[in-house]
C-alpha atoms as a PDB file:
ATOM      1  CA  UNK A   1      15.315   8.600  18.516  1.00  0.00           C
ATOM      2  CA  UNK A   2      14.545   5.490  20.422  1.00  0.00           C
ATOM      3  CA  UNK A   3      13.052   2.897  16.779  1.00  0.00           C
ATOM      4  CA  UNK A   4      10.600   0.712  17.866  1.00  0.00           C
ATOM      5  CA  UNK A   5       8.754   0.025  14.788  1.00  0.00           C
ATOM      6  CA  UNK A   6       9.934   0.108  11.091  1.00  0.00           C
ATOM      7  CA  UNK A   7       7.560   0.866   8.733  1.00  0.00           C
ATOM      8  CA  UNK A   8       8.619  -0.027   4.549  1.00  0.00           C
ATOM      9  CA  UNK A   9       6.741   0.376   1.914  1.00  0.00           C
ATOM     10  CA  UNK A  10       7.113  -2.624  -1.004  1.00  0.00           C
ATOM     11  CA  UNK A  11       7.425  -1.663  -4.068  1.00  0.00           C
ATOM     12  CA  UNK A  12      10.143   0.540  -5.293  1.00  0.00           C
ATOM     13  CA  UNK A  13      11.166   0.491  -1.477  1.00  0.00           C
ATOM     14  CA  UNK A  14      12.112  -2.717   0.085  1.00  0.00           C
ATOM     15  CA  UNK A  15      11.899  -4.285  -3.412  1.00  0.00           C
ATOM     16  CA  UNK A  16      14.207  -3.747  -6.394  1.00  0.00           C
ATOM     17  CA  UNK A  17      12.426  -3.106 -10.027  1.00  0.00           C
ATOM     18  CA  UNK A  18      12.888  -6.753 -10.567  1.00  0.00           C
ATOM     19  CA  UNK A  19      10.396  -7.349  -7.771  1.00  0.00           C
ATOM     20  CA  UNK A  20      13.266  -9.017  -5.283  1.00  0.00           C
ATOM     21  CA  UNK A  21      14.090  -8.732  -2.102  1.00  0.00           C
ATOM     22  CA  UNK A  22      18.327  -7.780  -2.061  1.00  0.00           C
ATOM     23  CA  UNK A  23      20.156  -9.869   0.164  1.00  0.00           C
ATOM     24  CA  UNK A  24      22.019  -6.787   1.689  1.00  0.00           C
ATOM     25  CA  UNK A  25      17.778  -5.413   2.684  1.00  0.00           C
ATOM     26  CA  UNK A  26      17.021  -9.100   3.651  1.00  0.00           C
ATOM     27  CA  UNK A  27      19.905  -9.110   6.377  1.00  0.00           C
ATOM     28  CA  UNK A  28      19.552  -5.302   7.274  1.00  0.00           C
ATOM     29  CA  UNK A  29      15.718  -5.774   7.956  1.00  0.00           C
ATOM     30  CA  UNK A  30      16.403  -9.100   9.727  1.00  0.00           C
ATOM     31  CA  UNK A  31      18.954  -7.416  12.289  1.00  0.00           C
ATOM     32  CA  UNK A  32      16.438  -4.960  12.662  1.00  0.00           C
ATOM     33  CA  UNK A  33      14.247  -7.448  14.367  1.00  0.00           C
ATOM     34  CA  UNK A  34      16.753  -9.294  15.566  1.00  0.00           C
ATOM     35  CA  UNK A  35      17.358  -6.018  18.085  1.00  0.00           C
ATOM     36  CA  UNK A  36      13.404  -6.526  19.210  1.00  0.00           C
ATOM     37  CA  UNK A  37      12.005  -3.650  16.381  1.00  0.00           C
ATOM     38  CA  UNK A  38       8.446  -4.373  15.330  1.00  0.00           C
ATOM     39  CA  UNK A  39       8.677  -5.023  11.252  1.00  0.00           C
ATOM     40  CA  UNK A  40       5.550  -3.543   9.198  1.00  0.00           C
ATOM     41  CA  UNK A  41       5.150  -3.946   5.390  1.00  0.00           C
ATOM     42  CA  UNK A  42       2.622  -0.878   5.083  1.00  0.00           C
ATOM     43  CA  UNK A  43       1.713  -1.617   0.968  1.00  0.00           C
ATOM     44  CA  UNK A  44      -1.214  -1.239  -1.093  1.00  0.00           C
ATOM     45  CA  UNK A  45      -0.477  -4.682  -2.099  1.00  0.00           C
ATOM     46  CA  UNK A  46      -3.662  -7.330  -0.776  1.00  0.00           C
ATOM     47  CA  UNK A  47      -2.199  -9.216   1.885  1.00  0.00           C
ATOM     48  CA  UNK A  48      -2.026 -12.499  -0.146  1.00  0.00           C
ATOM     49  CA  UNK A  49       0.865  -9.878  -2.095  1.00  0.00           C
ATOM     50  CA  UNK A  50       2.487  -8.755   1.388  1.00  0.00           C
ATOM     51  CA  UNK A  51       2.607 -11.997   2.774  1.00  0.00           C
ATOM     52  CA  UNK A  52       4.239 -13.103  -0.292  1.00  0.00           C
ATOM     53  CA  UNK A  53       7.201 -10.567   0.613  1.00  0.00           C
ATOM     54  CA  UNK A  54       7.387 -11.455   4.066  1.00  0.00           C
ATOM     55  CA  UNK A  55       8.142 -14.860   2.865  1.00  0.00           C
ATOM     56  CA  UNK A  56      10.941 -13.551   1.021  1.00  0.00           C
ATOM     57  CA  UNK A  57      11.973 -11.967   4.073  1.00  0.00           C
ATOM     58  CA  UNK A  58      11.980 -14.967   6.376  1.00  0.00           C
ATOM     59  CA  UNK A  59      10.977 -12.172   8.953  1.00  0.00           C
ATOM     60  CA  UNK A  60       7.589 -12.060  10.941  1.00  0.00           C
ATOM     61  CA  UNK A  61       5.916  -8.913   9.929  1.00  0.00           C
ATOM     62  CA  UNK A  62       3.142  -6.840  10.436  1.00  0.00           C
ATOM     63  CA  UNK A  63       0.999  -6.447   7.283  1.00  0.00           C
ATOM     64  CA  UNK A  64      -0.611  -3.035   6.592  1.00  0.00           C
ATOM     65  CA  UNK A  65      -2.665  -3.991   3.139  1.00  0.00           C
ATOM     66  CA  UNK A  66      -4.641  -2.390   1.105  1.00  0.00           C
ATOM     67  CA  UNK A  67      -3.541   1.735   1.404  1.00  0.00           C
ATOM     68  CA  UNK A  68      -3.936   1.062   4.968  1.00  0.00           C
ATOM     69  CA  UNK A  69      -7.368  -0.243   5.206  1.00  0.00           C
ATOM     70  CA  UNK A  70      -6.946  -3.910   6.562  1.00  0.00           C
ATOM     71  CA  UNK A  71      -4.203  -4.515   8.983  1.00  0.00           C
ATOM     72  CA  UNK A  72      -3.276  -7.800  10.050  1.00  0.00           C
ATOM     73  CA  UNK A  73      -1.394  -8.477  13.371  1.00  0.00           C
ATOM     74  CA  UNK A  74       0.038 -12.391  14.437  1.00  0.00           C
ATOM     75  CA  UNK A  75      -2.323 -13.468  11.520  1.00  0.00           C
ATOM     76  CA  UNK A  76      -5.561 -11.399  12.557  1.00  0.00           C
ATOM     77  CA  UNK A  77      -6.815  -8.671  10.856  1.00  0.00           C
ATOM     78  CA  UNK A  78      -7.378  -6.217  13.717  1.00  0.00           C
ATOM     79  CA  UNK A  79      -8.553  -3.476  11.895  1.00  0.00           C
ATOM     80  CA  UNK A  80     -10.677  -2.826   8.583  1.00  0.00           C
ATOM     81  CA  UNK A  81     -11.869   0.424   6.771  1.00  0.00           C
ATOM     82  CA  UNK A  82     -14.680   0.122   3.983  1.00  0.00           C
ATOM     83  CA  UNK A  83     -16.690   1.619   1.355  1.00  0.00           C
ATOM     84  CA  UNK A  84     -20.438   1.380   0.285  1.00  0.00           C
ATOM     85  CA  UNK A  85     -21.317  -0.376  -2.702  1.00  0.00           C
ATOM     86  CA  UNK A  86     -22.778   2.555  -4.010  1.00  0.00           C
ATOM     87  CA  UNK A  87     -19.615   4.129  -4.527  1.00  0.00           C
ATOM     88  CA  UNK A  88     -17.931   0.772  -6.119  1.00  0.00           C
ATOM     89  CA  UNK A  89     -21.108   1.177  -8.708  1.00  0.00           C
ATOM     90  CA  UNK A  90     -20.306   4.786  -9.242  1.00  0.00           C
ATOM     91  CA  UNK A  91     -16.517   4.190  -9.790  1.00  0.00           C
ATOM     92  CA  UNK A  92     -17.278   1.444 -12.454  1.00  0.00           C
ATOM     93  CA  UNK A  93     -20.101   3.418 -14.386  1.00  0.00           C
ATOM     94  CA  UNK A  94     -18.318   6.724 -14.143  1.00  0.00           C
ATOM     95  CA  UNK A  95     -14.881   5.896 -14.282  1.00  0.00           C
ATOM     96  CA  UNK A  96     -13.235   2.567 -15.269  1.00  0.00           C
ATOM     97  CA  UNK A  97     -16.431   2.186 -18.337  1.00  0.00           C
ATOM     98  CA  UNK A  98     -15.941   5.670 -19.345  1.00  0.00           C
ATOM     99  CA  UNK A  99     -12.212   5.032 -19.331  1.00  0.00           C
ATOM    100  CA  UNK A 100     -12.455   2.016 -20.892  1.00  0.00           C
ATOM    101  CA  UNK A 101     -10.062   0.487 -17.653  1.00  0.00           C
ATOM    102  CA  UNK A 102     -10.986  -2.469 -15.855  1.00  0.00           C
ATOM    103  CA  UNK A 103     -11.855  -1.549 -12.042  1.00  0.00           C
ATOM    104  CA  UNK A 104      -9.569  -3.588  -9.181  1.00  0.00           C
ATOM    105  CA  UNK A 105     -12.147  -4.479  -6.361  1.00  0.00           C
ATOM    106  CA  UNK A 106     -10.071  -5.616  -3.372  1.00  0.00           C
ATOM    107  CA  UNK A 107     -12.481  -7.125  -0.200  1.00  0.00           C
ATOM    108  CA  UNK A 108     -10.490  -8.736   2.668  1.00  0.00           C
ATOM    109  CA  UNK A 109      -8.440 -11.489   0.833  1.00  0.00           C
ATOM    110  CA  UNK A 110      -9.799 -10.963  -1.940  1.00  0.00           C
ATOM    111  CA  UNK A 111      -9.083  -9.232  -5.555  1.00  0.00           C
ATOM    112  CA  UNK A 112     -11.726  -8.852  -8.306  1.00  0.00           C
ATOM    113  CA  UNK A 113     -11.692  -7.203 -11.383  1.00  0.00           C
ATOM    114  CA  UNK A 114     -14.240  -6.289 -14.210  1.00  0.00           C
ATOM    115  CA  UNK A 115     -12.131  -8.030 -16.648  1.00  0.00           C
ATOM    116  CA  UNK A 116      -7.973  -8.818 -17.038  1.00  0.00           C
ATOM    117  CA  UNK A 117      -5.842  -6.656 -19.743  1.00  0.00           C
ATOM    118  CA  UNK A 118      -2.211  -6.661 -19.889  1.00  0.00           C
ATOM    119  CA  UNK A 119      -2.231  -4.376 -16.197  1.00  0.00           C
ATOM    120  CA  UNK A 120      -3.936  -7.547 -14.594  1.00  0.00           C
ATOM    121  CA  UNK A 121      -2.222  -9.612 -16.168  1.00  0.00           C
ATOM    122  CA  UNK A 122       1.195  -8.196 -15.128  1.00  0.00           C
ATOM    123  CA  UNK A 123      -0.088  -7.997 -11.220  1.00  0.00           C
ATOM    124  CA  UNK A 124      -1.270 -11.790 -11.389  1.00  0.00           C
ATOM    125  CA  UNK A 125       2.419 -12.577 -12.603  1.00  0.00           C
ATOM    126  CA  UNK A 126       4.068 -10.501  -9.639  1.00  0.00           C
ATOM    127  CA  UNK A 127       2.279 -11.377  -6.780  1.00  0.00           C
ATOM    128  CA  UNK A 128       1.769 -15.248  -7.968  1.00  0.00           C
ATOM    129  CA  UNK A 129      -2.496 -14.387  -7.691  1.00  0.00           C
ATOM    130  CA  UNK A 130      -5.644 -15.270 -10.126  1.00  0.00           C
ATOM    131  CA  UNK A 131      -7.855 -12.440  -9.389  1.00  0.00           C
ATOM    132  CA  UNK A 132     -11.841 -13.043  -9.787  1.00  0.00           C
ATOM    133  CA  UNK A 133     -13.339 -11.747 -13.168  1.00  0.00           C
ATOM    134  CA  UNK A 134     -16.706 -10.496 -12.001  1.00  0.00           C
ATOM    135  CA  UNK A 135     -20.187  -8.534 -13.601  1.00  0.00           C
ATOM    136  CA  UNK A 136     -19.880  -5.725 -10.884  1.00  0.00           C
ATOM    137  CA  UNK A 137     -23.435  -5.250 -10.573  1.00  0.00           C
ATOM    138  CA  UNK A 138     -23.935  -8.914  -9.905  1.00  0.00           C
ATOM    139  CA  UNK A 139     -21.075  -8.542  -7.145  1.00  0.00           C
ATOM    140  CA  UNK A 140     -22.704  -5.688  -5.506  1.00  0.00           C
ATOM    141  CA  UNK A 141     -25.971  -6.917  -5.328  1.00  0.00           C
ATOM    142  CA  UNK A 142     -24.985 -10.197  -3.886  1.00  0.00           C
ATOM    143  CA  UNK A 143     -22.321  -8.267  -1.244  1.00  0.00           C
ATOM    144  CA  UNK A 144     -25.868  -5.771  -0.250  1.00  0.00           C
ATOM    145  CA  UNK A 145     -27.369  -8.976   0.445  1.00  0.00           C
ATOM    146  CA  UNK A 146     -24.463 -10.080   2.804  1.00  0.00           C
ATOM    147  CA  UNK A 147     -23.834  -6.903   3.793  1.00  0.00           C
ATOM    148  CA  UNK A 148     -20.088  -7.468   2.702  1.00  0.00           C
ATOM    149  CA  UNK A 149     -18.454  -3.848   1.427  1.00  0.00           C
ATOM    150  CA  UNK A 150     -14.792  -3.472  -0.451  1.00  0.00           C
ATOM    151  CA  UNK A 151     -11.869  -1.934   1.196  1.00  0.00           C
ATOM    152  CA  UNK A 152     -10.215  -0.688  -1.653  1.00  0.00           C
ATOM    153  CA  UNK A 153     -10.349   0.099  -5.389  1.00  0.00           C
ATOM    154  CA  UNK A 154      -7.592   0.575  -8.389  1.00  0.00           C
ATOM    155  CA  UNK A 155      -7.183   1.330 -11.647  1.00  0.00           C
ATOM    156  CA  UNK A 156      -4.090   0.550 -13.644  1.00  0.00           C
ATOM    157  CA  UNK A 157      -3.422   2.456 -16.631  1.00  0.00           C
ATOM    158  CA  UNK A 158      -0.860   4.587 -18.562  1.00  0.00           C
ATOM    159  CA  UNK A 159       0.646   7.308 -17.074  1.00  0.00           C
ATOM    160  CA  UNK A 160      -1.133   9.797 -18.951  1.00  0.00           C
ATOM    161  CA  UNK A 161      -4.532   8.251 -18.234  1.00  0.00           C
ATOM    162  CA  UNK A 162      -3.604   7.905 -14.789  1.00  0.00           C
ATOM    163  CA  UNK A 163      -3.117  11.995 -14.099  1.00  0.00           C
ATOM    164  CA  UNK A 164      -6.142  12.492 -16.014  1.00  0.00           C
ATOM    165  CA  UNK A 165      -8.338  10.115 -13.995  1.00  0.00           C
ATOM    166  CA  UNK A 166      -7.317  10.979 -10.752  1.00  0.00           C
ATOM    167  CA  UNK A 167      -7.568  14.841 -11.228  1.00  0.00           C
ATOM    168  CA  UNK A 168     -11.379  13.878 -12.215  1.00  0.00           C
ATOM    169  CA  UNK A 169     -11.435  12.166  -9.038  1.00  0.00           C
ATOM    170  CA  UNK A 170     -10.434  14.620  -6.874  1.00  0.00           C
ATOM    171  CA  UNK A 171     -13.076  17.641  -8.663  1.00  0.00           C
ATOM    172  CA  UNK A 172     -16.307  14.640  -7.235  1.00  0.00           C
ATOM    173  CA  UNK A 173     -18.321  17.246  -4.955  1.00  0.00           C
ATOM    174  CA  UNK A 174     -18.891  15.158  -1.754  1.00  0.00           C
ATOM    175  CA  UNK A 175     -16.545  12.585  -2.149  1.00  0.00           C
ATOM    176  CA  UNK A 176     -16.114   9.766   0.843  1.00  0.00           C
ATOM    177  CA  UNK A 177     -12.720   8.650  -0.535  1.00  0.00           C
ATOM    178  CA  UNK A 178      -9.459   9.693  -0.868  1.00  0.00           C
ATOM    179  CA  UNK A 179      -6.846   9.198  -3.832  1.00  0.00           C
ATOM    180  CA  UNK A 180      -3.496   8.673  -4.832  1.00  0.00           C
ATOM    181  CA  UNK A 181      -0.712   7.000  -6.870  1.00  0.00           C
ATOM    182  CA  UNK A 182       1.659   4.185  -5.503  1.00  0.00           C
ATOM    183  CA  UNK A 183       3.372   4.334  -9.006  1.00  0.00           C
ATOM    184  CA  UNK A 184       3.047   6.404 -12.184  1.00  0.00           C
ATOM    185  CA  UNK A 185       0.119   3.583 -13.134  1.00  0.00           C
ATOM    186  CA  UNK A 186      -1.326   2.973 -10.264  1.00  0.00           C
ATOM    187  CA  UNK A 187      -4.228   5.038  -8.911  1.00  0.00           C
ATOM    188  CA  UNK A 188      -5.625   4.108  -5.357  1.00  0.00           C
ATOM    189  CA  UNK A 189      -9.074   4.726  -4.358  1.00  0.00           C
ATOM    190  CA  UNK A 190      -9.639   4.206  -0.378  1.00  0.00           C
ATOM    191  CA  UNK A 191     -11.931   5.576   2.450  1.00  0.00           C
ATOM    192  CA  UNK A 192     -11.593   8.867   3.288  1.00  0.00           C
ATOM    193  CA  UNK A 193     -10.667   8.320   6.742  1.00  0.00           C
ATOM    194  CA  UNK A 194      -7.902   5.934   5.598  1.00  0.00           C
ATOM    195  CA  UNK A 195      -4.212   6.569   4.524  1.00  0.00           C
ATOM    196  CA  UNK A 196      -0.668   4.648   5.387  1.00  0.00           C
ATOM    197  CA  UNK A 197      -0.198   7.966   7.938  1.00  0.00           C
ATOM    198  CA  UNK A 198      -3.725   7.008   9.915  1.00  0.00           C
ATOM    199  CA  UNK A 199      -2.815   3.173   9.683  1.00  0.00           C
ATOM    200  CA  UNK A 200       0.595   3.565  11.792  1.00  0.00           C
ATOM    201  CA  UNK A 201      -1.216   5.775  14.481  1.00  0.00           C
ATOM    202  CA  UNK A 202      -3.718   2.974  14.316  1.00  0.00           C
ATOM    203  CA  UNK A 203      -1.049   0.306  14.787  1.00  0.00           C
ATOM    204  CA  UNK A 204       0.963   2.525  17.342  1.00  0.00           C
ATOM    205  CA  UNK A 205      -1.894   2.496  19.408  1.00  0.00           C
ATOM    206  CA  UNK A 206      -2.575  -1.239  19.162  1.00  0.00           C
ATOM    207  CA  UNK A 207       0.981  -2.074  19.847  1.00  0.00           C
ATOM    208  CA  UNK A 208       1.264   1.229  22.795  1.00  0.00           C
ATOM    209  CA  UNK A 209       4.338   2.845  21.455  1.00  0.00           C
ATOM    210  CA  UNK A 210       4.294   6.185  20.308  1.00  0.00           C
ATOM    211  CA  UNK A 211       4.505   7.732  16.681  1.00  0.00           C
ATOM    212  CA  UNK A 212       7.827   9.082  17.765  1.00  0.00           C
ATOM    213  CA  UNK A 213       9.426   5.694  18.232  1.00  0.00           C
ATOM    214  CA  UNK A 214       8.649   5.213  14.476  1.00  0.00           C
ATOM    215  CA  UNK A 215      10.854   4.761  11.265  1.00  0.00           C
ATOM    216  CA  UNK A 216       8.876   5.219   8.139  1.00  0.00           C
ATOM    217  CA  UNK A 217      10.468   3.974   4.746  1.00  0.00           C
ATOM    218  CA  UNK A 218       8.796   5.105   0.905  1.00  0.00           C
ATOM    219  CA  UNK A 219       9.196   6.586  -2.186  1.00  0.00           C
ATOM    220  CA  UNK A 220       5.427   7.392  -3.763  1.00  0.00           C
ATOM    221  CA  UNK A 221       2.240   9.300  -3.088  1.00  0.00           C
ATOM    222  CA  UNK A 222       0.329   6.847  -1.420  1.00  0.00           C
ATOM    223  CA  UNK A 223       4.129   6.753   1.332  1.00  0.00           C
ATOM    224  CA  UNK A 224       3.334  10.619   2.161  1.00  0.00           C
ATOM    225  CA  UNK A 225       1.406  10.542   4.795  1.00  0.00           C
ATOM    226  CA  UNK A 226       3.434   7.666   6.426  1.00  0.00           C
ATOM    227  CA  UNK A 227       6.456   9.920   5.572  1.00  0.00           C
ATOM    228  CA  UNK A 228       4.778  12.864   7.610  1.00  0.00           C
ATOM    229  CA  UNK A 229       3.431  10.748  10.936  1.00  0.00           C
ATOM    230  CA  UNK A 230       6.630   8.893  11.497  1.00  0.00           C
ATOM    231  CA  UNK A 231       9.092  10.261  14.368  1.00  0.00           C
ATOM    232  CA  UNK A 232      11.554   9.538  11.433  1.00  0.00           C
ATOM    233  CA  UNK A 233      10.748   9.650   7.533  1.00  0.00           C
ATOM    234  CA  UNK A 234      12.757   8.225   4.869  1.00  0.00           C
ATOM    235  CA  UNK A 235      13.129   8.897   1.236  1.00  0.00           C
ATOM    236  CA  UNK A 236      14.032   6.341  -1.360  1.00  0.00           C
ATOM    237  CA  UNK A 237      16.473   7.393  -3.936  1.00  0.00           C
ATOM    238  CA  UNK A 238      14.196   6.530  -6.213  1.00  0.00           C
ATOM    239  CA  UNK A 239      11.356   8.704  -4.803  1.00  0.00           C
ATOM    240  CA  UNK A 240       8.894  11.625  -5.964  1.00  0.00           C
ATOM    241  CA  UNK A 241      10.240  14.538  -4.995  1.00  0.00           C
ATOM    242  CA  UNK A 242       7.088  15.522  -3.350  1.00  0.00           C
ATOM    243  CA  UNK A 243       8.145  12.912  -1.025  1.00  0.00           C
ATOM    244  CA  UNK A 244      11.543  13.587  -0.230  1.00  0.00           C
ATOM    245  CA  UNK A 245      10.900  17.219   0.275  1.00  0.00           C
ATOM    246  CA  UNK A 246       8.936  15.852   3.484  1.00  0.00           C
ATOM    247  CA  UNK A 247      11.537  12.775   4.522  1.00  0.00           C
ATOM    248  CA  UNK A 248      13.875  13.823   7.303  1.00  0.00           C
ATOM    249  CA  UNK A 249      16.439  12.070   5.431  1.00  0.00           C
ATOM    250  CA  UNK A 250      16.724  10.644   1.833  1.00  0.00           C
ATOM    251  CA  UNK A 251      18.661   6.545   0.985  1.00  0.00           C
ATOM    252  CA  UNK A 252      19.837   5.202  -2.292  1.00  0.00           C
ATOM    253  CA  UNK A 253      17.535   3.786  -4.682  1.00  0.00           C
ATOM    254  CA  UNK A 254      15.398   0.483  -4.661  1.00  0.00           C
ATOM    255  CA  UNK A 255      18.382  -1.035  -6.645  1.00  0.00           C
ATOM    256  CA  UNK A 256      21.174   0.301  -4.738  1.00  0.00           C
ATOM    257  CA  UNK A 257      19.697  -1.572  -1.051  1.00  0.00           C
ATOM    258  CA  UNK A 258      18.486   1.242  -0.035  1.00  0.00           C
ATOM    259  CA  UNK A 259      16.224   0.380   2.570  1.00  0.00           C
ATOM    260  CA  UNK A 260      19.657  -1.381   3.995  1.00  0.00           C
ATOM    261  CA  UNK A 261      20.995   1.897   3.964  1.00  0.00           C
ATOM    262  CA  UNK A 262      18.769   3.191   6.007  1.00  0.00           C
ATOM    263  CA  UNK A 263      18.392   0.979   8.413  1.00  0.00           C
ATOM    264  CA  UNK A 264      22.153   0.492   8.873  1.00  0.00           C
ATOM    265  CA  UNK A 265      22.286   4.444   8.923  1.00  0.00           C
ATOM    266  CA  UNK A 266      19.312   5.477  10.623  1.00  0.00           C
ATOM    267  CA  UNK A 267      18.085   2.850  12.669  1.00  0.00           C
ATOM    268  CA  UNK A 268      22.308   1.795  14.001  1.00  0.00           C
ATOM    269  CA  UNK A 269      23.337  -1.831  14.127  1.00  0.00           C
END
C-alpha cells in the first residue's frame, strides 16, 4: 500500500506504561514524516493531553481528541461532534451518583468533573492539567443559556465497576451515544455518530486521500473501529485480543517500541 497518513493511538500505543515517548518511536515516527506522511494522534485524550505528546514528539501532528469528536488541523479545530445537556444530566443522575464515580465532562479545551478522587487525580498528574470541579446542574444550565454542549464524557473506575457500568449503558432503550473502554478503567461516552473509525474518514476527506492510503496503530476498544477503516490496521503487543483479531498485522508491546516496529516494518524506511 501507498501510506499517506499514520494514525496512533496514545496510550498503551505510542506511549510506554511510564507515559513516555521511546526514543526508538520518537525517531521512527519522525522519519515517517520526514518521507511527507501526514502524522495523527487519534486519542481520547483532550487536546491540551495530545498536544502535550506531540511536544514530546517534536513532530507536527494532527490531533484527533476526544474519541474522535474534535479534530484539530494546523491549530483549528475543523470538526466537532456534541451531545445535549440532557443527556450529560442523565449520565450524572443515573450513572456516576448511583455509582458513586465522579463524571469527566470534556467541552472543547476543556475538562470538568463533579469532583476529583484518586482517578482525577492520577489524570491531572499525567497530562500536567487542573480540571474544573463543577455542580453539574449549575454547568448545564449556564451552557443551555449559551447554547454550549459537551463533546465527550468518562468515568474512571475499577475494572470491575467499569464492565458493570458500561453493560448498563449499552441495555439504555434509545440511546444517542455510543460506548467503550480505552483501558480496563476507562469508559468513554461519545455521540453516536462518532468513533476513531468515522474521525479518519472525516480527516481523509478533509485532507483528499483515501482510507486505503491509511496506517492505523492501537491496542483498546475505543482503537477498533480505527483498526477496521484503515487500508492497514495494526495491533499492539499489548492489545485486546478483540483487537488484534481485526489488525492486519500485530507489533511488540508499548514497552518493546512497538509503534517503531511498525512503522519500520509496515510503513518501510
Amino acid at each position: 500500500m501507498h501510506c499517506k497518513l499514520i494514525c496512533i493511538d496514545i496510550d498503551g500505543t505510542l506511549l510506554n506504561d511510564a507515559k513516555e515517548v521511546l526514543p526508538e518511536v520518537k525517531k521512527a515516527v519522525r522519519r515517517q514524516y520526514d518521507k511527507g506522511r501526514k502524522i495523527a494522534l487519534v486519542s481520547g485524550r483532550m487536546p491540551w493531553a495530545v498536544s502535550q505528546v506531540e511536544k514530546q514528539l517534536e513532530t507536527d501532528c494532527i490531533k484527533v481528541c476526544n474519541a474522535g469528536s474534535f479534530i484539530i488541523v494546523d491549530g483549528l479545530c475543523v470538526k466537532e461532534e456534541v451531545m445535549s445537556t440532557h443527556r450529560m444530566r442523565q449520565l450524572y443522575t443515573n450513572i456516576a451518583e448511583k455509582h458513586h464515580v465522579p463524571l469527566w465532562v470534556f467541552q472543547g479545551y476543556k475538562w470538568y468533573v463533579t469532583r476529583t478522587d484518586h482517578f482525577v487525580e492520577k489524570e491531572m498528574d499525567i497530562i500536567n492539567y487542573q480540571p474544573d470541579i463543577v455542580n453539574l446542574y449549575e454547568l448545564a444550565e449556564s451552557w443551555d443559556k449559551a447554547g454550549i454542549k459537551p463533546n465527550k464524557f468518562l468515568i474512571a473506575a475499577k475494572e470491575q465497576k467499569i464492565e458493570e457500568i458500561q453493560a448498563e449503558l449499552e441495555q439504555w432503550k434509545n440511546r444517542t451515544f455510543n460506548v467503550a473502554r480505552s483501558s480496563g478503567n476507562y469508559l468513554e461516552i461519545f455521540p453516536e455518530n462518532v468513533d476513531k473509525g468515522k474521525a479518519i474518514v472525516s480527516l481523509c476527506a478533509i485532507l483528499n486521500i483515501s482510507t486505503e492510503n491509511v496506517v492505523a496503530i492501537g491496542d483498546h476498544e475505543l482503537d477498533i473501529p480505527m483498526i477496521e477503516t484503515a487500508g492497514m490496521g495494526i495491533a499492539m503487543g499489548n492489545a485486546i485480543q478483540a483487537l488484534k483479531e481485526k489488525a492486519d498485522f500485530v507489533t511488540l508491546g508499548n514497552n518493546e517500541a512497538g509503534v517503531a516496529h511498525a512503522l519500520n516494518d509496515y510503513c518501510g524506511f
